[in-house]
N, C-alpha and C. Protein backbone atom coordinates (compact mmCIF):
# COMPACT_ATOMS: atom_id res chain seq x y z
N UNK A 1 -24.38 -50.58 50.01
CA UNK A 1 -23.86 -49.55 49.14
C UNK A 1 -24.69 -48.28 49.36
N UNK A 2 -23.91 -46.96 49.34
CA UNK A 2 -25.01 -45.76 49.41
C UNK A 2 -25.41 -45.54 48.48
N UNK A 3 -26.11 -44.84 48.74
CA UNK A 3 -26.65 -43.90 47.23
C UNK A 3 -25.98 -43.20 46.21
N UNK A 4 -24.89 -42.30 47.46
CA UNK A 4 -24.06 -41.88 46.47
C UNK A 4 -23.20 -42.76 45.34
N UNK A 5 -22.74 -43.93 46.00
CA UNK A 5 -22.09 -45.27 45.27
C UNK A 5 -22.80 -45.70 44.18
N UNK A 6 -23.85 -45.65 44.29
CA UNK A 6 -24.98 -46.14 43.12
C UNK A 6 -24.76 -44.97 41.97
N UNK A 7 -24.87 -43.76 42.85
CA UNK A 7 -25.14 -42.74 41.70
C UNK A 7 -24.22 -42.56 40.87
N UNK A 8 -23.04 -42.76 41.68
CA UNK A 8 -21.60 -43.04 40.89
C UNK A 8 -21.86 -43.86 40.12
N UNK A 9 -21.60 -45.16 40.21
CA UNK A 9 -22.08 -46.46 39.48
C UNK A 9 -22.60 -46.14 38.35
N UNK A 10 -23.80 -45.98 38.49
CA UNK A 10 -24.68 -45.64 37.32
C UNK A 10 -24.37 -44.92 36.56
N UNK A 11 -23.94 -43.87 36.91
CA UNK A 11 -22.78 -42.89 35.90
C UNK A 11 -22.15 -43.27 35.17
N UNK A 12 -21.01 -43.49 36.08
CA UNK A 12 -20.20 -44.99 35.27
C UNK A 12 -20.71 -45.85 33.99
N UNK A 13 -21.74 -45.98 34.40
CA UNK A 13 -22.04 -47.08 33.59
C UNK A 13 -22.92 -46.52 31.97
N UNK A 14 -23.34 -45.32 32.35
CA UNK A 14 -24.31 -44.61 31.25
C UNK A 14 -22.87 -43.75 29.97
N UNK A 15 -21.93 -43.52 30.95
CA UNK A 15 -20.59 -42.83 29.88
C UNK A 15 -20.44 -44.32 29.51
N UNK A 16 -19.98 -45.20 30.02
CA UNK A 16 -19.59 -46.56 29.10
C UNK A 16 -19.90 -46.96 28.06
N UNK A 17 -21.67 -46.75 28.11
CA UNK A 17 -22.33 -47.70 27.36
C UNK A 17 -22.30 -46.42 26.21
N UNK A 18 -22.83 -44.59 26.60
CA UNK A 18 -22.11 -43.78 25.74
C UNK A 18 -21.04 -44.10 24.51
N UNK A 19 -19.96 -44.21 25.16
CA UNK A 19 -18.39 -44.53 24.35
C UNK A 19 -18.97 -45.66 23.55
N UNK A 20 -19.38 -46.67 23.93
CA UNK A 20 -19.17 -47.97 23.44
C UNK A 20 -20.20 -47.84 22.01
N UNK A 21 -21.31 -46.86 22.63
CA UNK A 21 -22.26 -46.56 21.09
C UNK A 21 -21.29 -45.55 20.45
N UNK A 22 -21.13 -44.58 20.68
CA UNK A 22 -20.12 -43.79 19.97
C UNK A 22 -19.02 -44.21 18.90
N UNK A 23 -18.34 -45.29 19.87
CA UNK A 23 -17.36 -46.23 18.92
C UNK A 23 -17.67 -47.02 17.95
N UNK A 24 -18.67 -47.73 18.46
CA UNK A 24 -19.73 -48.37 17.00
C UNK A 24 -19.90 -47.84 15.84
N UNK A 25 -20.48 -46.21 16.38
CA UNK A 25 -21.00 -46.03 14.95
C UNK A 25 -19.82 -45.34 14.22
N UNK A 26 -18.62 -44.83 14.96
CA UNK A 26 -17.77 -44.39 14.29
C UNK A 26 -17.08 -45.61 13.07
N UNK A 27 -17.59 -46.96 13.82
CA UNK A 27 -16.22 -47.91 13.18
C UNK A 27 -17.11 -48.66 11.99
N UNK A 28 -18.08 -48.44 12.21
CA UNK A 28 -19.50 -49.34 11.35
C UNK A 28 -19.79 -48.42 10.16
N UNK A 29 -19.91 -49.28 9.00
CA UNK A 29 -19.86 -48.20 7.62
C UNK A 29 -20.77 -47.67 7.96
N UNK A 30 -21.10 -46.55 6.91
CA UNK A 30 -22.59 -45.39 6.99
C UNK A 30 -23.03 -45.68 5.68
N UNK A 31 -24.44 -45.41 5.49
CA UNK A 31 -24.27 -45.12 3.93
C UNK A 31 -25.37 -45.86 3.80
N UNK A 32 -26.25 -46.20 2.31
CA UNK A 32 -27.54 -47.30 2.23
C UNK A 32 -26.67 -48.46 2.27
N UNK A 33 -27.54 -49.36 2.86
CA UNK A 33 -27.22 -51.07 3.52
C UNK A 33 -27.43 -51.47 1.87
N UNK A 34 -27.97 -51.33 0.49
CA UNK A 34 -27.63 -51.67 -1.03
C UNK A 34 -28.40 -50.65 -1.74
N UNK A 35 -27.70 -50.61 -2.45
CA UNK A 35 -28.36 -49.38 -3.81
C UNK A 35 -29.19 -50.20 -4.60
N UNK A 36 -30.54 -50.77 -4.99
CA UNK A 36 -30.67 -51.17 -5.70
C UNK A 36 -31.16 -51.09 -7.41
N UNK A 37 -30.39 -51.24 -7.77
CA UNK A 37 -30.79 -50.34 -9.42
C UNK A 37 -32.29 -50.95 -10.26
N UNK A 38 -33.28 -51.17 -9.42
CA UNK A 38 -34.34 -51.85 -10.01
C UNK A 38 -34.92 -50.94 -9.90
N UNK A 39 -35.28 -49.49 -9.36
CA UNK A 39 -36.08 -48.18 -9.42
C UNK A 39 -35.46 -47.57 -10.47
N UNK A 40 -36.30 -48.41 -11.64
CA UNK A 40 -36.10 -47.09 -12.73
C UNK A 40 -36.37 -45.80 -12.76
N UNK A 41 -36.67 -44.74 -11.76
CA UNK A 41 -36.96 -43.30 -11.62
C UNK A 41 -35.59 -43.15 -11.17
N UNK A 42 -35.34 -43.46 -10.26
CA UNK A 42 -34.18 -43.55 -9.46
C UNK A 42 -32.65 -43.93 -11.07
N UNK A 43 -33.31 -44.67 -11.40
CA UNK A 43 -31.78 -45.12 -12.56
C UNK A 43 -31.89 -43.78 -13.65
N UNK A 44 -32.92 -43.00 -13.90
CA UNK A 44 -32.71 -42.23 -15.16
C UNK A 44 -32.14 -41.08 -14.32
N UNK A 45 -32.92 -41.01 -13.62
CA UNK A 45 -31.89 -39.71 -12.77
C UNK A 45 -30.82 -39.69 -12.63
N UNK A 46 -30.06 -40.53 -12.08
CA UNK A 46 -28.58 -41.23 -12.11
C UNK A 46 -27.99 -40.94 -13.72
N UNK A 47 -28.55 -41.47 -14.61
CA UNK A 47 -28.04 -41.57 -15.77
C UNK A 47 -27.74 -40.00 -16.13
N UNK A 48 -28.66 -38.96 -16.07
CA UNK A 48 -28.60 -37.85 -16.30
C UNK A 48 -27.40 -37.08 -15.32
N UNK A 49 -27.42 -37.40 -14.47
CA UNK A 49 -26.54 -36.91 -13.52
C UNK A 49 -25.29 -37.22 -14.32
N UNK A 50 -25.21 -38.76 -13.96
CA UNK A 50 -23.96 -39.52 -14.46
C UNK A 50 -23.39 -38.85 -15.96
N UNK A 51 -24.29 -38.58 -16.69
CA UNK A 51 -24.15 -37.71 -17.87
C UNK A 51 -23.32 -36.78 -18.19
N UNK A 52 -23.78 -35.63 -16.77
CA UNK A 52 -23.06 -34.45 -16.69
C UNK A 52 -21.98 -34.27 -15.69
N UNK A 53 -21.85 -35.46 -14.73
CA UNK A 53 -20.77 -34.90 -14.00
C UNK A 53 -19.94 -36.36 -14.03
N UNK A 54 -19.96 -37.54 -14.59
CA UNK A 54 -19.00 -38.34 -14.55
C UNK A 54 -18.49 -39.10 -15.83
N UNK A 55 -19.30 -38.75 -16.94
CA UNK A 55 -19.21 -39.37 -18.31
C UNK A 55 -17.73 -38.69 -18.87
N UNK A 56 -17.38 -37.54 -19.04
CA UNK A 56 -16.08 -37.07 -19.54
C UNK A 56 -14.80 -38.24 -18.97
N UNK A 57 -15.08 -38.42 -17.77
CA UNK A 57 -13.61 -38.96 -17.54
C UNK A 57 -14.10 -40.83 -17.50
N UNK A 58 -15.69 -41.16 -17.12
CA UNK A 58 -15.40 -42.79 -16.85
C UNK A 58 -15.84 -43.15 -18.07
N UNK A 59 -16.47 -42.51 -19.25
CA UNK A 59 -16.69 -42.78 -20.60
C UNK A 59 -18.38 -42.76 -20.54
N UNK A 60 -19.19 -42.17 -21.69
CA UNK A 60 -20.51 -42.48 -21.66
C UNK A 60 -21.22 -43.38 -21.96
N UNK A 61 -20.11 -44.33 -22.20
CA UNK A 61 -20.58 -45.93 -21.72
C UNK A 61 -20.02 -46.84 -20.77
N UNK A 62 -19.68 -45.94 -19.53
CA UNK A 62 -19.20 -46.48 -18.23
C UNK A 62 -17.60 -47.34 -18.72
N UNK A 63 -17.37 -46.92 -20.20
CA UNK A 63 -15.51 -47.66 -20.72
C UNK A 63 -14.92 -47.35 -19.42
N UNK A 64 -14.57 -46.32 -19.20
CA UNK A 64 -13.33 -45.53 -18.94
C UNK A 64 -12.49 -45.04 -19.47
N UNK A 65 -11.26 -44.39 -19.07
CA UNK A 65 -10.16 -44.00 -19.87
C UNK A 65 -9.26 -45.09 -20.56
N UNK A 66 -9.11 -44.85 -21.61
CA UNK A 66 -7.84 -46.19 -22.41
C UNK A 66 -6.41 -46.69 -21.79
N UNK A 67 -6.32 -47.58 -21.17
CA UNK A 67 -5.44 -48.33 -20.24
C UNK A 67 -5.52 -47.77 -19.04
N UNK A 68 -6.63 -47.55 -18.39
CA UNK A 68 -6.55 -47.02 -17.16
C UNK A 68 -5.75 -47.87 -15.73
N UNK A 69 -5.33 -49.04 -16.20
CA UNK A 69 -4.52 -49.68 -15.72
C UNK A 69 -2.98 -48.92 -15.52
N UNK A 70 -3.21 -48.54 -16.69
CA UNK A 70 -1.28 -48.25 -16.54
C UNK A 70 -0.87 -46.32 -16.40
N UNK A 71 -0.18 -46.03 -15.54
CA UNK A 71 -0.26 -44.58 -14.93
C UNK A 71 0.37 -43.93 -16.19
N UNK A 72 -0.46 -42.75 -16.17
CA UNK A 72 0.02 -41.68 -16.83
C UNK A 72 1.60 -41.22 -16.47
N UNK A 73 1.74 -39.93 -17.11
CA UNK A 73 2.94 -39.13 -17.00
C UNK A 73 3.37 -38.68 -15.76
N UNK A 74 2.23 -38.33 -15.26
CA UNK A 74 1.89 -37.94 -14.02
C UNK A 74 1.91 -38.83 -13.07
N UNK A 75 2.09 -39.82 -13.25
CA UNK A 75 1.67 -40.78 -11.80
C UNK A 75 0.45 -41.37 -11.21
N UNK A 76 -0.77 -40.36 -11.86
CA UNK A 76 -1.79 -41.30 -11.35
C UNK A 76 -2.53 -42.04 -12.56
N UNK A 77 -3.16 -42.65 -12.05
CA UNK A 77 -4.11 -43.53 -13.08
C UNK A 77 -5.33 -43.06 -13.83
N UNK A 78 -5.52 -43.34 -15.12
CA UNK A 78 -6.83 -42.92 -15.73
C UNK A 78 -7.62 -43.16 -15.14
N UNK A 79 -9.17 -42.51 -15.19
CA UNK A 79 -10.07 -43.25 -15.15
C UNK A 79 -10.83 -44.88 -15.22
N UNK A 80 -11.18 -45.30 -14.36
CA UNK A 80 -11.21 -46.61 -14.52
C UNK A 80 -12.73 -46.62 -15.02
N UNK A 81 -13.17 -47.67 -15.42
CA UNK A 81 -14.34 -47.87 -16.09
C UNK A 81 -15.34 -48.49 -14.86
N UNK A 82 -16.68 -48.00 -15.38
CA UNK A 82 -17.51 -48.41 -14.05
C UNK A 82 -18.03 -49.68 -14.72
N UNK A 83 -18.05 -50.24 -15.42
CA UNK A 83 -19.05 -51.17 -16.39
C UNK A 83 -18.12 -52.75 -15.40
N UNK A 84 -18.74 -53.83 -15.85
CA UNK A 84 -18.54 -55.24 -15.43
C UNK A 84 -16.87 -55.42 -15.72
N UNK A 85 -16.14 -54.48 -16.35
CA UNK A 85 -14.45 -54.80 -16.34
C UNK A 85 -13.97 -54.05 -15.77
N UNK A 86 -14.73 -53.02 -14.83
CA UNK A 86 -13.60 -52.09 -13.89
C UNK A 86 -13.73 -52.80 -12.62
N UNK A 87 -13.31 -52.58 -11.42
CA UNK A 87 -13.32 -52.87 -10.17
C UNK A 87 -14.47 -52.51 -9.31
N UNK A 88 -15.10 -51.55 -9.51
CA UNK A 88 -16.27 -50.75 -9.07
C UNK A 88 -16.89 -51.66 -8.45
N UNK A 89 -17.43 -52.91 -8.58
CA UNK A 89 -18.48 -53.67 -8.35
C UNK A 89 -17.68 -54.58 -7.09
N UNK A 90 -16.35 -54.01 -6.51
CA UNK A 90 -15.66 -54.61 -6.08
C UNK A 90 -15.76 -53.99 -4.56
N UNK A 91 -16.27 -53.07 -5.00
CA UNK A 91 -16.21 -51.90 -3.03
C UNK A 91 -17.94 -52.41 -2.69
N UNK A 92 -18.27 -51.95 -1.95
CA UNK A 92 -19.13 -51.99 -0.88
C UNK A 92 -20.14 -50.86 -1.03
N UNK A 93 -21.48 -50.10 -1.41
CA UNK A 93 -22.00 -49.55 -1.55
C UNK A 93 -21.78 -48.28 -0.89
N UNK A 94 -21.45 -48.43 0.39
CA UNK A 94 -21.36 -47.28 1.45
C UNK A 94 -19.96 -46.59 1.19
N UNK A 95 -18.82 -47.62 0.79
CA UNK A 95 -17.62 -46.84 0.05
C UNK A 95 -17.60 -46.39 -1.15
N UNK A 96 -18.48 -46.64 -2.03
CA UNK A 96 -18.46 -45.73 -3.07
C UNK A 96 -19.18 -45.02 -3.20
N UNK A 97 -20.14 -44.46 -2.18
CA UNK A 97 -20.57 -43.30 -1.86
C UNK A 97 -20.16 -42.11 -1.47
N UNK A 98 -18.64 -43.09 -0.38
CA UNK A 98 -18.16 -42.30 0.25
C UNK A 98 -16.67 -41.81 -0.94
N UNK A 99 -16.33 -42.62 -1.89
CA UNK A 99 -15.29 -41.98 -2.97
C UNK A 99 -15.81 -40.73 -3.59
N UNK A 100 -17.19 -40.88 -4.14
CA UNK A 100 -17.59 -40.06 -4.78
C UNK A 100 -18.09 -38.91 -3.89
N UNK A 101 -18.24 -38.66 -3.15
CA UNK A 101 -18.58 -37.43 -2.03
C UNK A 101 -17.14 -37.11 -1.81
N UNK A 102 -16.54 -37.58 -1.42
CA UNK A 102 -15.14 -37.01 -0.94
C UNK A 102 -14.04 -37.33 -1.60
N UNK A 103 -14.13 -38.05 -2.91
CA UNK A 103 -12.93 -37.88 -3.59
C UNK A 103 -12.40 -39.49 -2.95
N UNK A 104 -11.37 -39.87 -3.56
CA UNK A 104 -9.82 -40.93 -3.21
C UNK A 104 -9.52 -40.24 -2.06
N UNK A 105 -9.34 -40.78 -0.56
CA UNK A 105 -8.63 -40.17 0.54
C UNK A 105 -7.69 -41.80 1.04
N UNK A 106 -6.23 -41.06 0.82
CA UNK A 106 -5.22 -42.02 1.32
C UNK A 106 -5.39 -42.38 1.99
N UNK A 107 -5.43 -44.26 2.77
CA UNK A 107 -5.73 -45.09 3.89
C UNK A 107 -6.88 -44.43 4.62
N UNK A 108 -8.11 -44.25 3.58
CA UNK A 108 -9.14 -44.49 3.94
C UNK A 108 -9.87 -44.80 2.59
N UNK A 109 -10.10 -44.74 1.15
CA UNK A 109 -10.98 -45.23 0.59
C UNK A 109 -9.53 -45.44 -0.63
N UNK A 110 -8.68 -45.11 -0.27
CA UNK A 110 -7.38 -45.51 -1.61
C UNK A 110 -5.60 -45.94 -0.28
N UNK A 111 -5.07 -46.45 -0.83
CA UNK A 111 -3.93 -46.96 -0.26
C UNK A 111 -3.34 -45.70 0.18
N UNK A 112 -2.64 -45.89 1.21
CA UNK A 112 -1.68 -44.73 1.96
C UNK A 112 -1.05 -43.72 0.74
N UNK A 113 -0.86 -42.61 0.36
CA UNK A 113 -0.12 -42.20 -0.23
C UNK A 113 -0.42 -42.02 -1.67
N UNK A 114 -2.03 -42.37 -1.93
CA UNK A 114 -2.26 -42.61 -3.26
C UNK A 114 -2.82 -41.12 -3.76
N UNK A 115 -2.54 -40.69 -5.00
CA UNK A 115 -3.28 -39.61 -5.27
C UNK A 115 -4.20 -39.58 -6.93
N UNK A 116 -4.97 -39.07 -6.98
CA UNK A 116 -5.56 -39.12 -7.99
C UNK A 116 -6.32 -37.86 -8.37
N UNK A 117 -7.14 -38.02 -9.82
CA UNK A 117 -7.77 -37.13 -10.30
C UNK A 117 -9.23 -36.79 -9.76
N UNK A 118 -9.66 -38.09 -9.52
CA UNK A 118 -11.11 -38.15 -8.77
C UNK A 118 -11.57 -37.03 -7.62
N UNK A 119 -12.31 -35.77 -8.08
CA UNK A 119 -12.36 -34.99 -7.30
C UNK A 119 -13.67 -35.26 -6.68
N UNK A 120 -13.58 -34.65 -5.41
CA UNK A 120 -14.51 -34.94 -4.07
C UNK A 120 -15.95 -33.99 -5.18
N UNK A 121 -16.91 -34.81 -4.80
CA UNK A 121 -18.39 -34.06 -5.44
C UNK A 121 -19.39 -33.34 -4.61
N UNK A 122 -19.20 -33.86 -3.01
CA UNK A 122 -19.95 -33.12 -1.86
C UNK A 122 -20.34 -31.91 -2.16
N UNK A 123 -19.72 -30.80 -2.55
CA UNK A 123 -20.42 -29.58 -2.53
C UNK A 123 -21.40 -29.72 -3.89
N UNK A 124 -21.27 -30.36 -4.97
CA UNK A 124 -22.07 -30.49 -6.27
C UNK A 124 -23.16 -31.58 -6.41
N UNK A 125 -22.83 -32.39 -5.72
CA UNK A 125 -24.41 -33.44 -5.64
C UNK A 125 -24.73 -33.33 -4.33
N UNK A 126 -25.92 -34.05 -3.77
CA UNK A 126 -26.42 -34.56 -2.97
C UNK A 126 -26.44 -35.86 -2.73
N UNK A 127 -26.05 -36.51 -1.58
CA UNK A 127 -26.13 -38.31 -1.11
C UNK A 127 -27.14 -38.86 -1.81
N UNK A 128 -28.47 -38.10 -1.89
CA UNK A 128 -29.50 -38.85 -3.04
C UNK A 128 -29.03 -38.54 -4.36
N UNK A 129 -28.61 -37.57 -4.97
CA UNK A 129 -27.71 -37.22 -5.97
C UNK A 129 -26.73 -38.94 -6.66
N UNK A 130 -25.99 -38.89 -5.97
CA UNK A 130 -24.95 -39.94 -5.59
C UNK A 130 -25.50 -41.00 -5.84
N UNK A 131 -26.45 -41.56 -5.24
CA UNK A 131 -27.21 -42.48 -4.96
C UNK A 131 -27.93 -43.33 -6.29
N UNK A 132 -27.92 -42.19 -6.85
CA UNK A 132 -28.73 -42.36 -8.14
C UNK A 132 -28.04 -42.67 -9.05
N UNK A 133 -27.05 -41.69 -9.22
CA UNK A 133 -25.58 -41.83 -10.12
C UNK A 133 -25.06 -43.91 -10.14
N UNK A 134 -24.58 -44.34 -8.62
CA UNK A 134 -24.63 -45.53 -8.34
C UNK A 134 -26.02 -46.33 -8.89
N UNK A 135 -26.98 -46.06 -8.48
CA UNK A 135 -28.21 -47.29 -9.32
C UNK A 135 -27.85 -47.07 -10.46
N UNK A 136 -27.82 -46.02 -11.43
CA UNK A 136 -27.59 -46.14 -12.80
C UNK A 136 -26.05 -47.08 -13.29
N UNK A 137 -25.07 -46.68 -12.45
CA UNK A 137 -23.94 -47.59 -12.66
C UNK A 137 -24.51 -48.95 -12.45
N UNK A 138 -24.65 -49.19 -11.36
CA UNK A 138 -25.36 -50.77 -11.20
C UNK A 138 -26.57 -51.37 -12.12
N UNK A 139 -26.86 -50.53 -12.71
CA UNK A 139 -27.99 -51.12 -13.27
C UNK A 139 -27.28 -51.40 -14.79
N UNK A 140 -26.43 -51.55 -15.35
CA UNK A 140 -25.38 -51.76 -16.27
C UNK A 140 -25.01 -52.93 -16.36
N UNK A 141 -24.65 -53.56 -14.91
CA UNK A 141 -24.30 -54.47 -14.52
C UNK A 141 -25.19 -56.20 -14.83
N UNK A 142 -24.10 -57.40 -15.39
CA UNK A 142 -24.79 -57.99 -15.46
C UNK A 142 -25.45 -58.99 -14.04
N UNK A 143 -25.99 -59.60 -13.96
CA UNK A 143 -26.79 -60.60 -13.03
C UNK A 143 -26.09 -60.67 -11.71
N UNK A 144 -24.76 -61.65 -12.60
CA UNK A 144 -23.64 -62.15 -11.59
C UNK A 144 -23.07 -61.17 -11.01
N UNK A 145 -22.66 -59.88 -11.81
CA UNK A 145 -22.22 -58.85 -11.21
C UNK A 145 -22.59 -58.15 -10.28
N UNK A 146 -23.77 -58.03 -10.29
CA UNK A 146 -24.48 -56.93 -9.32
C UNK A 146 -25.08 -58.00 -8.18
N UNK A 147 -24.81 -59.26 -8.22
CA UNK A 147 -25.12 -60.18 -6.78
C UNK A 147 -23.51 -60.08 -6.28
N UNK A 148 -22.72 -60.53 -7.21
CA UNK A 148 -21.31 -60.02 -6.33
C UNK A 148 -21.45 -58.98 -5.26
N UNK A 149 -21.46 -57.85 -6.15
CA UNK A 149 -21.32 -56.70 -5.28
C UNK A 149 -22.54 -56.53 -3.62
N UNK A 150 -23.73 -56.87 -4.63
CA UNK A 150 -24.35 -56.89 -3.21
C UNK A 150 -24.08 -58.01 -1.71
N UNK A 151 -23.34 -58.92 -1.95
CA UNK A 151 -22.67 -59.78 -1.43
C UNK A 151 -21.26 -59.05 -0.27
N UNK A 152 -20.82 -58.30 -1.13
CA UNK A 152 -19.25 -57.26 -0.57
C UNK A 152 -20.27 -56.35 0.37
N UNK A 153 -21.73 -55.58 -0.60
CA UNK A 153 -21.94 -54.54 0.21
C UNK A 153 -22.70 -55.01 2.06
N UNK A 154 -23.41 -55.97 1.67
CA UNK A 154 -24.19 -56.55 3.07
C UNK A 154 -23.45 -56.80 3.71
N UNK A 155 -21.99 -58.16 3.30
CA UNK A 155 -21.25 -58.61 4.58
C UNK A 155 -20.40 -57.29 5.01
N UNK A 156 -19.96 -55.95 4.40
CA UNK A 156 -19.40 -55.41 5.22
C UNK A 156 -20.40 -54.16 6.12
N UNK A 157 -22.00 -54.32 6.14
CA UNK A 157 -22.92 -53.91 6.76
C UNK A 157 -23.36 -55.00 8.19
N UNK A 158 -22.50 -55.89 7.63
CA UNK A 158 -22.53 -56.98 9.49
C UNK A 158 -21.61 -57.32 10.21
């Protein structure tokens, strides 16, 4: 083989392995591998946050809105409650990072076609912002609950 063949080759082979990392990390969640709500510095901050930018609509005791099950006038759904009877504990750490930064986005963090009130927070918190907001939700949570979830969040980190 010449050199040039090699040099080709090798080329070849450095865009491959390129793409193939590229594709990974595009397809592999982002986000902390678990939030854990046992840093109480970390949970009051959250709480305060949670205070001012999510208590009006999920309740300031993580209720939620009253039948948030069943759609408004409008079509979309109340507020759901973050506490051990909403679903919350049901996503994956890195997706509800990613709801609350960017809002409900159809067939990617809500069903094709879905719309809601949940507005994107990116320009108003920070990922540590966020972060905190989540430990304080989780830290609400009872025993069983918050091993559930960390259970959803790891296996979809492998």
């Amino acid at each position: 083989m010449t050199r040039r063949k090699k040099l080709v080759f090798g080329m070849v082979g450095v865009v491959i392995i390129g793409a193939a990392a590229v594709l990974y990390s595009t397809i592999r969640p982002s986000g902390p591998a678990f939030i854990d709500p046992a840093d109480q510095s970390l949970v009051m901050q959250g709480k305060a946050i949670y205070a001012n930018n999510c208590a009006a609509c999920h309740g300031e005791s993580l209720q939620g809105q009253p039948n948030w099950r069943d759609r408004m006038p409008n079509g979309r759904l109340p507020a759901p409650p973050h506490d051990k009877t909403g679903h919350t504990w049901h996503h994956p750490d890195a997706m509800l990072l990613d709801m609350v930064k960017n809002g409900l986005v159809p067939g990617k963090t809500a069903p094709p076609g879905y719309v809601s009130d949940m507005p994107a927070y990116r320009t108003i918190l920070s990922d540590q912002e966020i972060i905190a907001v989540l430990a304080y939700i989780k830290s609400n949570w009872p025993p069983k609950v918050l091993e559930a979830q960390k259970d959803v969040t790891l296996q979809r980190q492998n």
